[in-house]
Protein backbone atom coordinates (compact mmCIF):
# COMPACT_ATOMS: atom_id res chain seq x y z
CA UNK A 1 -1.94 104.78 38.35
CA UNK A 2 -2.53 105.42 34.61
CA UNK A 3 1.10 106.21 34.08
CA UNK A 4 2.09 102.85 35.23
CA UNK A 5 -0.51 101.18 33.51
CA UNK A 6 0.74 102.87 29.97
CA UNK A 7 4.69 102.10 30.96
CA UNK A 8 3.56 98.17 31.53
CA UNK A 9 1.39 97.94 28.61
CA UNK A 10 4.82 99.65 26.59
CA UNK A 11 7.53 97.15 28.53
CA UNK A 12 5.33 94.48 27.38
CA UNK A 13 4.93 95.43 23.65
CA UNK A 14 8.44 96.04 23.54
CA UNK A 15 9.47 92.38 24.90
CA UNK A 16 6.53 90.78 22.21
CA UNK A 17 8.48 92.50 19.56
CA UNK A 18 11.63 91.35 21.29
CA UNK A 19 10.89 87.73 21.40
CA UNK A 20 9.31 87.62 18.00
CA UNK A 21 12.71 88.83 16.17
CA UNK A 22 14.83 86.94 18.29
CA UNK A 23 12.64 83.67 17.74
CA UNK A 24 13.09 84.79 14.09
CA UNK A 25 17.14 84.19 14.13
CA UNK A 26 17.06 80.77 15.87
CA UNK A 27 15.83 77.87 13.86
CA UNK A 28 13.83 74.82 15.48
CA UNK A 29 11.22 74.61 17.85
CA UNK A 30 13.04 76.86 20.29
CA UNK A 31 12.48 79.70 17.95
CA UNK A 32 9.15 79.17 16.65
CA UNK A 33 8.09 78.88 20.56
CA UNK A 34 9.48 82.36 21.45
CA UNK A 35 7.80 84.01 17.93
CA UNK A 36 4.55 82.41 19.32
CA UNK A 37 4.72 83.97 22.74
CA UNK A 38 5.61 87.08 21.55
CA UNK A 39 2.60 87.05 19.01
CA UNK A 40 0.37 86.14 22.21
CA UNK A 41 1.91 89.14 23.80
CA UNK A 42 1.24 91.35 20.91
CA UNK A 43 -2.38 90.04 21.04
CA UNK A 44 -3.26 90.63 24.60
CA UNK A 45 -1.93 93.90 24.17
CA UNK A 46 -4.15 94.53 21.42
CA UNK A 47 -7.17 93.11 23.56
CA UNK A 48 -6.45 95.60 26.72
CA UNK A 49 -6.00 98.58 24.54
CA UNK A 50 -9.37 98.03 22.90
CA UNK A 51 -11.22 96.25 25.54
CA UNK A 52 -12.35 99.87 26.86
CA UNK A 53 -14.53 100.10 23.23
CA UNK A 54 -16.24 97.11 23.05
């Protein structure tokens, strides 16, 4: 159960990182959207990985 837990939480950090260079490239509101998802993505990945030492 572990392992799948680790393979999500590395899918998911690889599509933030994804979204925030490809929301880089494209200019307007489209891209800034995708950058901020991908920063929310980043962040909640962040949170689960240190929830356990709080």
């Amino acid at each position: 159960m572990k392992k799948y837990y680790y393979l999500l939480a590395t899918l998911a950090f690889v599509l933030s990182l994804y979204l925030i260079t490809k929301g880089h490239t494209i200019s307007g509101g489209l891209g800034l959207r995708m950058m901020f998802i991908g920063l929310a993505g980043l962040l909640l990945n962040l949170y689960f990985y240190n929830r356990k030492h709080i």
